[in-house]
C-alpha atoms as a PDB file:
ATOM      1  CA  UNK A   1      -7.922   6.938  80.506  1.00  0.00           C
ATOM      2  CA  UNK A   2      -9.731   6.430  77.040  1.00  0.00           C
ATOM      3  CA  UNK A   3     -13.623   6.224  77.372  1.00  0.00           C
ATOM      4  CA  UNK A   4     -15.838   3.377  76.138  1.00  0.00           C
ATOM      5  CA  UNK A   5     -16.279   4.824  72.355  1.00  0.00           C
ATOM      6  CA  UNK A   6     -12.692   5.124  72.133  1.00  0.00           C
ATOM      7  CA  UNK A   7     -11.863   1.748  73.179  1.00  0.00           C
ATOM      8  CA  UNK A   8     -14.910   0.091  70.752  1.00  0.00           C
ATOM      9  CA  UNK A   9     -13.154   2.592  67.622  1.00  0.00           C
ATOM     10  CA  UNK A  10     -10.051   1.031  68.806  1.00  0.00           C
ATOM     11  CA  UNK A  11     -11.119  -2.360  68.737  1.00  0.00           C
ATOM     12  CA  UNK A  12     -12.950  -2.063  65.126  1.00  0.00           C
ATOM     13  CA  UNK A  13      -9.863  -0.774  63.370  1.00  0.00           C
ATOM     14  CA  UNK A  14      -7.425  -3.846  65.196  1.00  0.00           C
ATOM     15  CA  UNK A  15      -9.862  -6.309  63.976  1.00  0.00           C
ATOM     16  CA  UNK A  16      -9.894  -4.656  60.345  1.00  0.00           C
ATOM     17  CA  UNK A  17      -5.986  -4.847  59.999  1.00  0.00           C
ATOM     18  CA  UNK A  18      -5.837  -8.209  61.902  1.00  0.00           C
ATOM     19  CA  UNK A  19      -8.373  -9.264  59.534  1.00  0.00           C
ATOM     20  CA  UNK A  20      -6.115  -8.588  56.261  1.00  0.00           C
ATOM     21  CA  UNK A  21      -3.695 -11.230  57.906  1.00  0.00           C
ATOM     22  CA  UNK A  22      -6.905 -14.227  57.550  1.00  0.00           C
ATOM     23  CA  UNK A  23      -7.406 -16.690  55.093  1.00  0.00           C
ATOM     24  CA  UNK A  24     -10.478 -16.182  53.639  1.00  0.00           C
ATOM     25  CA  UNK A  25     -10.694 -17.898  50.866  1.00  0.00           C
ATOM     26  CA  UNK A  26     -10.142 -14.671  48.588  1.00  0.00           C
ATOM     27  CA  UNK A  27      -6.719 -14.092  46.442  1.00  0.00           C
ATOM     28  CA  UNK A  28      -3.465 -14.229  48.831  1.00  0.00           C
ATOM     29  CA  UNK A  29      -0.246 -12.540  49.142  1.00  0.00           C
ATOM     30  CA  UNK A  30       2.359 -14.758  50.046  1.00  0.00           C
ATOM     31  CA  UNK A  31       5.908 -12.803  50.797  1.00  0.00           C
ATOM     32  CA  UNK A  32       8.725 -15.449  51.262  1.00  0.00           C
ATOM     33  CA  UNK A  33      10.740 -14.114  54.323  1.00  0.00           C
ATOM     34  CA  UNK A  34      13.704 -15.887  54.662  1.00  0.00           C
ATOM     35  CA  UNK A  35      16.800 -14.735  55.897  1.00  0.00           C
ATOM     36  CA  UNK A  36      17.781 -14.404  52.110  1.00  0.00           C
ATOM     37  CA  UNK A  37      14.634 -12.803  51.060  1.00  0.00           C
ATOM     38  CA  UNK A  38      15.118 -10.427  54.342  1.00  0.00           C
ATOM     39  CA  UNK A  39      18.161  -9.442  53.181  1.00  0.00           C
ATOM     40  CA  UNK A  40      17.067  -8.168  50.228  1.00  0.00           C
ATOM     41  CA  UNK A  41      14.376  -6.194  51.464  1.00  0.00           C
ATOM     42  CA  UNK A  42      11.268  -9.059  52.010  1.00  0.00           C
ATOM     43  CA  UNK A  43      10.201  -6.708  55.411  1.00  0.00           C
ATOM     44  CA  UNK A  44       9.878  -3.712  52.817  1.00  0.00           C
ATOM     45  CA  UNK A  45       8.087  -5.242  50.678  1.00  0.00           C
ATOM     46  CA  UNK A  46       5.401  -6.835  53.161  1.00  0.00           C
ATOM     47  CA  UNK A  47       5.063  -3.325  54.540  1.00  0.00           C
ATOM     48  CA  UNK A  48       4.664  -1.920  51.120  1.00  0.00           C
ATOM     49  CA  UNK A  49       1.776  -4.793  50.347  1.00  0.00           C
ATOM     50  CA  UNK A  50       0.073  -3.840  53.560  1.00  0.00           C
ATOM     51  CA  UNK A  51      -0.005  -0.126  53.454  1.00  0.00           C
ATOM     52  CA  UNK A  52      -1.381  -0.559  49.625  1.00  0.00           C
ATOM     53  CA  UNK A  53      -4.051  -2.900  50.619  1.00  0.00           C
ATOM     54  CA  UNK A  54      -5.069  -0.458  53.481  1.00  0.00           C
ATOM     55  CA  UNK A  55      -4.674   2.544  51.416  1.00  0.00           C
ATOM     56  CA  UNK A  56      -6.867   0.836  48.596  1.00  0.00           C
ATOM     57  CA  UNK A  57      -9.233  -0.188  51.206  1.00  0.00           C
ATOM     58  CA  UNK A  58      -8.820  -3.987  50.287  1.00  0.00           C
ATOM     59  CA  UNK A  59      -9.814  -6.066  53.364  1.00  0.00           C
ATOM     60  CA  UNK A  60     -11.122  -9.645  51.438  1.00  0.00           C
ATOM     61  CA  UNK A  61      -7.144 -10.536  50.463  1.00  0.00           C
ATOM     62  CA  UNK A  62      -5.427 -12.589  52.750  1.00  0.00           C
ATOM     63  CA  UNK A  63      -1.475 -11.938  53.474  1.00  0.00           C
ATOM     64  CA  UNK A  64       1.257 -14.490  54.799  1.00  0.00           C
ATOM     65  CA  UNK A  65       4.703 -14.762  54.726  1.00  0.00           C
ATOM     66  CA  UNK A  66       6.623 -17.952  54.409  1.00  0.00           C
ATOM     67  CA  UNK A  67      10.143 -19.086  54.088  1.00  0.00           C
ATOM     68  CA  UNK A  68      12.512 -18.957  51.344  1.00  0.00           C
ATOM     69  CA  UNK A  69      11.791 -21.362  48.226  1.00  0.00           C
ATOM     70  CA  UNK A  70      15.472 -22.247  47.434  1.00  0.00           C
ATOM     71  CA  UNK A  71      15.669 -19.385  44.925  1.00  0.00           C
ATOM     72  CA  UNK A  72      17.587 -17.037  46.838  1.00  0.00           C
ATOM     73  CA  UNK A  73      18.988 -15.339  43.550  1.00  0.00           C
ATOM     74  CA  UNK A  74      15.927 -14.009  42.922  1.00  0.00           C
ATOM     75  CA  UNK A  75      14.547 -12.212  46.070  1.00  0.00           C
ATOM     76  CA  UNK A  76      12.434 -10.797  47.884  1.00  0.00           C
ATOM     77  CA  UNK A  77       9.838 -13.578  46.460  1.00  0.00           C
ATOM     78  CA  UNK A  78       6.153 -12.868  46.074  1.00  0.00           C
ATOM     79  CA  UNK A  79       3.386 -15.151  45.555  1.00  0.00           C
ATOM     80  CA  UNK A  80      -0.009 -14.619  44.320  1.00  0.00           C
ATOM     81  CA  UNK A  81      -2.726 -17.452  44.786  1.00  0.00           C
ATOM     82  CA  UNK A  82      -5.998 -17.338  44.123  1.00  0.00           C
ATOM     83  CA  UNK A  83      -8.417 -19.376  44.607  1.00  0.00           C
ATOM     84  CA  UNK A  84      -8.714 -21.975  41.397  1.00  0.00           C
ATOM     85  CA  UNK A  85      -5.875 -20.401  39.748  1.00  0.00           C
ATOM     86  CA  UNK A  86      -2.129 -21.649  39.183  1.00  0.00           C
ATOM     87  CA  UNK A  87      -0.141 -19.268  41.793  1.00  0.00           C
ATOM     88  CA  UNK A  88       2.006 -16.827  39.959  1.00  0.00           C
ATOM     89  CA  UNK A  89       5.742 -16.090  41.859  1.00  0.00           C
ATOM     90  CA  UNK A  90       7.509 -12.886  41.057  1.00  0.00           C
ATOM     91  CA  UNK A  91      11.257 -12.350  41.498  1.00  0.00           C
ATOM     92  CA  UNK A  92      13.461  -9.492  42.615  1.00  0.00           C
ATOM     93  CA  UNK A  93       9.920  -7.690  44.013  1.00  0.00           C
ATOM     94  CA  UNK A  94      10.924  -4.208  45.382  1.00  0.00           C
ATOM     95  CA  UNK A  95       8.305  -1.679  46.905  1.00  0.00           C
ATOM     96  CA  UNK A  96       7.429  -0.216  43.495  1.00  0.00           C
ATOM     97  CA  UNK A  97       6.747  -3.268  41.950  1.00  0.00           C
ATOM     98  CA  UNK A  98       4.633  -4.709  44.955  1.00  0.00           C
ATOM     99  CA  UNK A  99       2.230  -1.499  44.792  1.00  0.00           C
ATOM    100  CA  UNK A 100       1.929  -2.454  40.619  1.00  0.00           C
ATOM    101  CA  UNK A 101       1.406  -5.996  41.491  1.00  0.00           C
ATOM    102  CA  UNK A 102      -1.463  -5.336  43.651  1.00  0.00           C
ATOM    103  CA  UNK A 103      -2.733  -2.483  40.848  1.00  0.00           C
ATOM    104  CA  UNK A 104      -2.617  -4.877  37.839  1.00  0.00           C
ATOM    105  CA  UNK A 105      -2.699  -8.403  39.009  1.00  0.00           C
ATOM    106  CA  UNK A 106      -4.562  -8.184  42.260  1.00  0.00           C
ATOM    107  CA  UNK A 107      -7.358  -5.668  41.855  1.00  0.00           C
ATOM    108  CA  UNK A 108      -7.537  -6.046  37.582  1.00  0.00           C
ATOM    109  CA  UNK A 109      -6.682  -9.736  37.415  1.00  0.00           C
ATOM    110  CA  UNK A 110      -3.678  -9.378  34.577  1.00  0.00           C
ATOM    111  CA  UNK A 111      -0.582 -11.090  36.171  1.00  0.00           C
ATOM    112  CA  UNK A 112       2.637  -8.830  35.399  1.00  0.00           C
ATOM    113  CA  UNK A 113       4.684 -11.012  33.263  1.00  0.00           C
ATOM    114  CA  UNK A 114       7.617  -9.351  33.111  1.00  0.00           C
ATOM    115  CA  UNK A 115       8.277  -9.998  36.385  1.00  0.00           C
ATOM    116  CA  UNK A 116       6.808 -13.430  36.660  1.00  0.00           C
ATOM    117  CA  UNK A 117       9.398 -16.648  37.753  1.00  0.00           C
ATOM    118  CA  UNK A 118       9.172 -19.131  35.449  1.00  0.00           C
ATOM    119  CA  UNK A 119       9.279 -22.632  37.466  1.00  0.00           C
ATOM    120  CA  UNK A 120       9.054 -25.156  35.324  1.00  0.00           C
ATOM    121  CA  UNK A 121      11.990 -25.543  33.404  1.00  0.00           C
END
């Protein structure tokens, strides 16, 4: 049986990693997980931007997942929005990528273009 502190230290860190998955009005992650983007490793991916966020101690950036965009030749699909901003979508995102993603684009603010899906062609 766990005593009251434990419980209440429990409860505090479930709320902090439940909290990553809220809107808040801060940038979000958006990974696209359909069964296309699923199959090409979307679950890694998602992992991969969670246990960065943690790791970096970022708890104001919201992350979803969605379904797949029709562009199943380029997944696993990640988009960035942020608040007032044009949402940027990267293509073929693996786990390395994701953790530069959140590096440059999230924390610093510089998109990584090379990686960037250009939609409107």
């Amino acid at each position: 049986m766990r005593s009251l502190d434990e419980l209440k230290k429990l409860k505090a860190k479930t709320q902090k990693e439940i909290s990553t998955r809220e809107k808040t009005g801060k940038p979000t992650i958006i990974v696209h997980m359909g069964t296309c983007g699923i199959a090409n490793g979307a679950r890694e991916v998602l992992n991969a931007a969670l246990a960065e966020l943690k790791e970096r101690n970022l708890t104001d950036i919201h992350v979803t997942q969605t379904g797949c965009p029709g562009l199943c030749h380029l997944e696993p699909l990640v988009t960035i929005s942020e608040p007032g901003k044009k949402p940027c979508v990267y293509g073929k995102v693996s786990v390395e990528n994701m953790k530069r993603i959140i590096l440059q684009h999230v924390v610093n603010g510089q998109p990584v273009t090379e990686w960037l899906v250009n939609l409107e062609k």
